[in-house]
Protein backbone atom coordinates (compact mmCIF):
# COMPACT_ATOMS: atom_id res chain seq x y z
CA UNK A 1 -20.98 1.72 9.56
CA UNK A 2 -20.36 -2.08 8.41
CA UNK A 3 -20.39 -2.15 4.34
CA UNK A 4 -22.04 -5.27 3.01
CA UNK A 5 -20.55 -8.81 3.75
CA UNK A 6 -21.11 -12.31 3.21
CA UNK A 7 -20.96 -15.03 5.97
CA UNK A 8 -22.52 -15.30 9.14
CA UNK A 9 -22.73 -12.64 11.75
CA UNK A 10 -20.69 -14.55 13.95
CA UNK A 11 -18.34 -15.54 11.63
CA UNK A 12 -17.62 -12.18 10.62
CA UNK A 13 -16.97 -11.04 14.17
CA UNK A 14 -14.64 -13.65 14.46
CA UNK A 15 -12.80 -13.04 11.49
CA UNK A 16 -12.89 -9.20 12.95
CA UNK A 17 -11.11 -10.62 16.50
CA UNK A 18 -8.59 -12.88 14.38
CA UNK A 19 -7.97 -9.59 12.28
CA UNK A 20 -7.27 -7.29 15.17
CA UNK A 21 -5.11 -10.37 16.65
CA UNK A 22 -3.19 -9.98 13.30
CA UNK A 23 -2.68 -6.56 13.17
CA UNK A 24 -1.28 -6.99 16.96
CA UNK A 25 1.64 -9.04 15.45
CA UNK A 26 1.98 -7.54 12.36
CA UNK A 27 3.04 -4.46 14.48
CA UNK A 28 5.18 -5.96 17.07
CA UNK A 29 7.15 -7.71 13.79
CA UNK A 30 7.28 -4.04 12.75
CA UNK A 31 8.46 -2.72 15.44
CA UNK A 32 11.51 -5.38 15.28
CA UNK A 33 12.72 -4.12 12.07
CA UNK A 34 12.42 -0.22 13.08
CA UNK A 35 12.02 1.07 9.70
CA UNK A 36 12.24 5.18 9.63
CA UNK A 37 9.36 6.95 8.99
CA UNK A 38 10.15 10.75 8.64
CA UNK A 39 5.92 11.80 9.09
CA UNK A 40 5.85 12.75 4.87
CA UNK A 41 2.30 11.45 4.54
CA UNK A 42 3.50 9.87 1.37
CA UNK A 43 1.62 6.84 2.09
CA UNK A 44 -1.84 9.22 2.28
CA UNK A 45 -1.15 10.81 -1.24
CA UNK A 46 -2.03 7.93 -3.13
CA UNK A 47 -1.80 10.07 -6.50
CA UNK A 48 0.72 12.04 -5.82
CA UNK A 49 3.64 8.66 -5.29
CA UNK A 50 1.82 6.51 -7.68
CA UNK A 51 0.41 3.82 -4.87
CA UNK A 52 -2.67 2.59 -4.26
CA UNK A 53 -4.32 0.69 -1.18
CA UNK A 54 -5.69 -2.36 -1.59
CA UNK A 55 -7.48 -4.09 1.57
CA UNK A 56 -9.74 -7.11 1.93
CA UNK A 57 -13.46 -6.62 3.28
CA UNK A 58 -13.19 -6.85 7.29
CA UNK A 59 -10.25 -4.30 7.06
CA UNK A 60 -12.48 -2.46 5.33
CA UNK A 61 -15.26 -2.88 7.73
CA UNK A 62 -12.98 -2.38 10.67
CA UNK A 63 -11.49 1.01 9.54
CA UNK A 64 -14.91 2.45 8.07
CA UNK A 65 -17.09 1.61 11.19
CA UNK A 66 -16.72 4.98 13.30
CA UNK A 67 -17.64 7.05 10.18
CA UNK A 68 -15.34 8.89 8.10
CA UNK A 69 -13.43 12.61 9.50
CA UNK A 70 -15.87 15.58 8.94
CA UNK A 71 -14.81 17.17 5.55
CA UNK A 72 -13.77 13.51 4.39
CA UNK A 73 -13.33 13.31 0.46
CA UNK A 74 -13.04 9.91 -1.13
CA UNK A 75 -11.07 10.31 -4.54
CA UNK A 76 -8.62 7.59 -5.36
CA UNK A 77 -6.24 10.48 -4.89
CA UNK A 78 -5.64 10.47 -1.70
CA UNK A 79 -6.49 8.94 1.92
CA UNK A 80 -9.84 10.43 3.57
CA UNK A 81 -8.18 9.47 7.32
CA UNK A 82 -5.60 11.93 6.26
CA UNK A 83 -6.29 14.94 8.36
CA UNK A 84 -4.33 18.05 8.86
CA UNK A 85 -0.78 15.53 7.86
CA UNK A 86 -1.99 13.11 10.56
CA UNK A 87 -3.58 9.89 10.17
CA UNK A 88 -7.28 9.79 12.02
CA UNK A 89 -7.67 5.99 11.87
CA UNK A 90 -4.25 5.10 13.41
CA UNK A 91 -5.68 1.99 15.92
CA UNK A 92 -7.80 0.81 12.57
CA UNK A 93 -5.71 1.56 9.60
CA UNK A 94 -5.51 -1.68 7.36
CA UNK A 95 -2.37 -4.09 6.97
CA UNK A 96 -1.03 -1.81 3.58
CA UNK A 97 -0.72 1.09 6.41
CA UNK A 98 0.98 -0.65 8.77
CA UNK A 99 3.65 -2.12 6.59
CA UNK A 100 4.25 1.22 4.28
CA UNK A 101 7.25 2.98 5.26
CA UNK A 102 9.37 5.25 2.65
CA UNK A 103 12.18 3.93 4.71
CA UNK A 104 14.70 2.75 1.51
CA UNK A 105 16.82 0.47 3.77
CA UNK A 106 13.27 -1.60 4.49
CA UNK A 107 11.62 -2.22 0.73
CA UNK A 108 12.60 -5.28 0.77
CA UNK A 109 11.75 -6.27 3.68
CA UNK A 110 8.22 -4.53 3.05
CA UNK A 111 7.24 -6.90 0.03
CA UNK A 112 8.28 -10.05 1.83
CA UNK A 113 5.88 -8.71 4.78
CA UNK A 114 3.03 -7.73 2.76
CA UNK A 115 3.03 -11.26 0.92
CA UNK A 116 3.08 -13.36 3.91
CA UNK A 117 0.53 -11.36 6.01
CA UNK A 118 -1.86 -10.86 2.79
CA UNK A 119 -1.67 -14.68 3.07
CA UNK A 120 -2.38 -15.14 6.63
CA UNK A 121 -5.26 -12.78 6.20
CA UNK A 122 -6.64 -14.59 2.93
CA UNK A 123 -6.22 -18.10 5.53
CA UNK A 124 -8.23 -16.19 8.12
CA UNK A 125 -11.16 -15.65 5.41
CA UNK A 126 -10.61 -19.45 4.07
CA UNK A 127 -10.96 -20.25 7.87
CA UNK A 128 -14.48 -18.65 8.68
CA UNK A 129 -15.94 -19.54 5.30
CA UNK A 130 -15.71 -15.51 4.40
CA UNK A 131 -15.35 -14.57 0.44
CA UNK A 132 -12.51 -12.92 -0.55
CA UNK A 133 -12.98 -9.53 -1.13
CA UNK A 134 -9.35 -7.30 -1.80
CA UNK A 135 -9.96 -4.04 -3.58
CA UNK A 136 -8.22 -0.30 -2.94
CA UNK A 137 -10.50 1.62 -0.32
CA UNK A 138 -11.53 3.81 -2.64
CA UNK A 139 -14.26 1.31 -3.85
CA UNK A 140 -15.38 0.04 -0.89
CA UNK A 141 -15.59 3.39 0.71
CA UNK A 142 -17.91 4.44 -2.65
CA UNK A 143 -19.79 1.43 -2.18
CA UNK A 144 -20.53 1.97 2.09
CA UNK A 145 -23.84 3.95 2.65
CA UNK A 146 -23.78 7.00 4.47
CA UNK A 147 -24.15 6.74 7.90
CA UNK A 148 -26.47 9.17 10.01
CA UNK A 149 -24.69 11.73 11.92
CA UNK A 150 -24.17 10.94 15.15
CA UNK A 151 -21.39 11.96 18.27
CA UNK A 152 -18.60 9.58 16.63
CA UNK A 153 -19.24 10.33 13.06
CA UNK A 154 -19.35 12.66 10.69
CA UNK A 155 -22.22 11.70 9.23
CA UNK A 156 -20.96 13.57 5.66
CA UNK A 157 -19.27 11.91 2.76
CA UNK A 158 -17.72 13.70 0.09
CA UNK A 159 -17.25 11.87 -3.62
CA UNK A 160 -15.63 12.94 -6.29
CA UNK A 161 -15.18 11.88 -9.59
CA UNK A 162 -15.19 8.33 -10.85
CA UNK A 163 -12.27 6.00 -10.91
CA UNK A 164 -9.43 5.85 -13.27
């Protein structure tokens, strides 16, 4: 399911191959600094630790295009990909996921990452004429259209309540 974008087709899939590209060393930088994570799911339980996640459109696109988990329920309370404790969308979770870690001895270092890569992704938009488009995932997963049900997707989407 690919929500609503401007541009071109083929500049979108480009900006979706420089996106995955980024992501690729956005991890590997990651990886480098070893922050702990100790598997709380605080970074799902957007409510609950006062967070929210913001994303631009093709991370959007990217993470919503299998579908949502069956029993999904988009609330700005907490992550739909959350499953059982365990994140479903691990290989498509957006920049804001890969960065998060409760890991006290890397905050700082988690701001300084999150500004430079937000600005290498806002470059790769300026650099295949795409809008700009940064919003938390609850509103552009209220905005996608249900997909049909098919073998990789739930096909259901649960919404409550309006936002905040």
């Amino acid at each position: 399911m690919m929500l609503p974008a401007s541009g071109s087709e083929a500049g979108a899939e480009s900006l979706r191959a420089m996106l995955i590209e980024l992501y690729d060393e956005l991890d590997a930088e990651i990886a480098r600094i070893s922050p702990v994570c100790r598997a709380s799911g605080r970074c799902c339980r957007f409510k609950e630790y006062g967070h929210t996640l913001f994303l631009s459109q093709p991370e959007a696109d990217l993470l919503v295009e299998p579908g949502l988990p069956v029993g999904s329920v988009v609330d700005a309370d907490t992550c739909p990909y959350q499953i059982g404790g365990l994140c479903t969308a691990r290989e498509r979770r957006p920049m804001g996921c890969r960065i998060y870690y409760c890991d006290p001895t890397y905050q700082d270092r988690q701001a300084e990452i999150s500004e430079r890569f937000i600005a290498r992704i806002k470059d790769l938009h300026d650099r295949t004429g795409t809008p700009w488009r940064y919003r938390p995932l609850v509103e552009f997963l209220r905005e996608a259209p249900s997909p049909e049900p098919t073998a990789g997707n739930s096909g259901g989407l649960v919404v409550l309540g309006e936002m905040p």
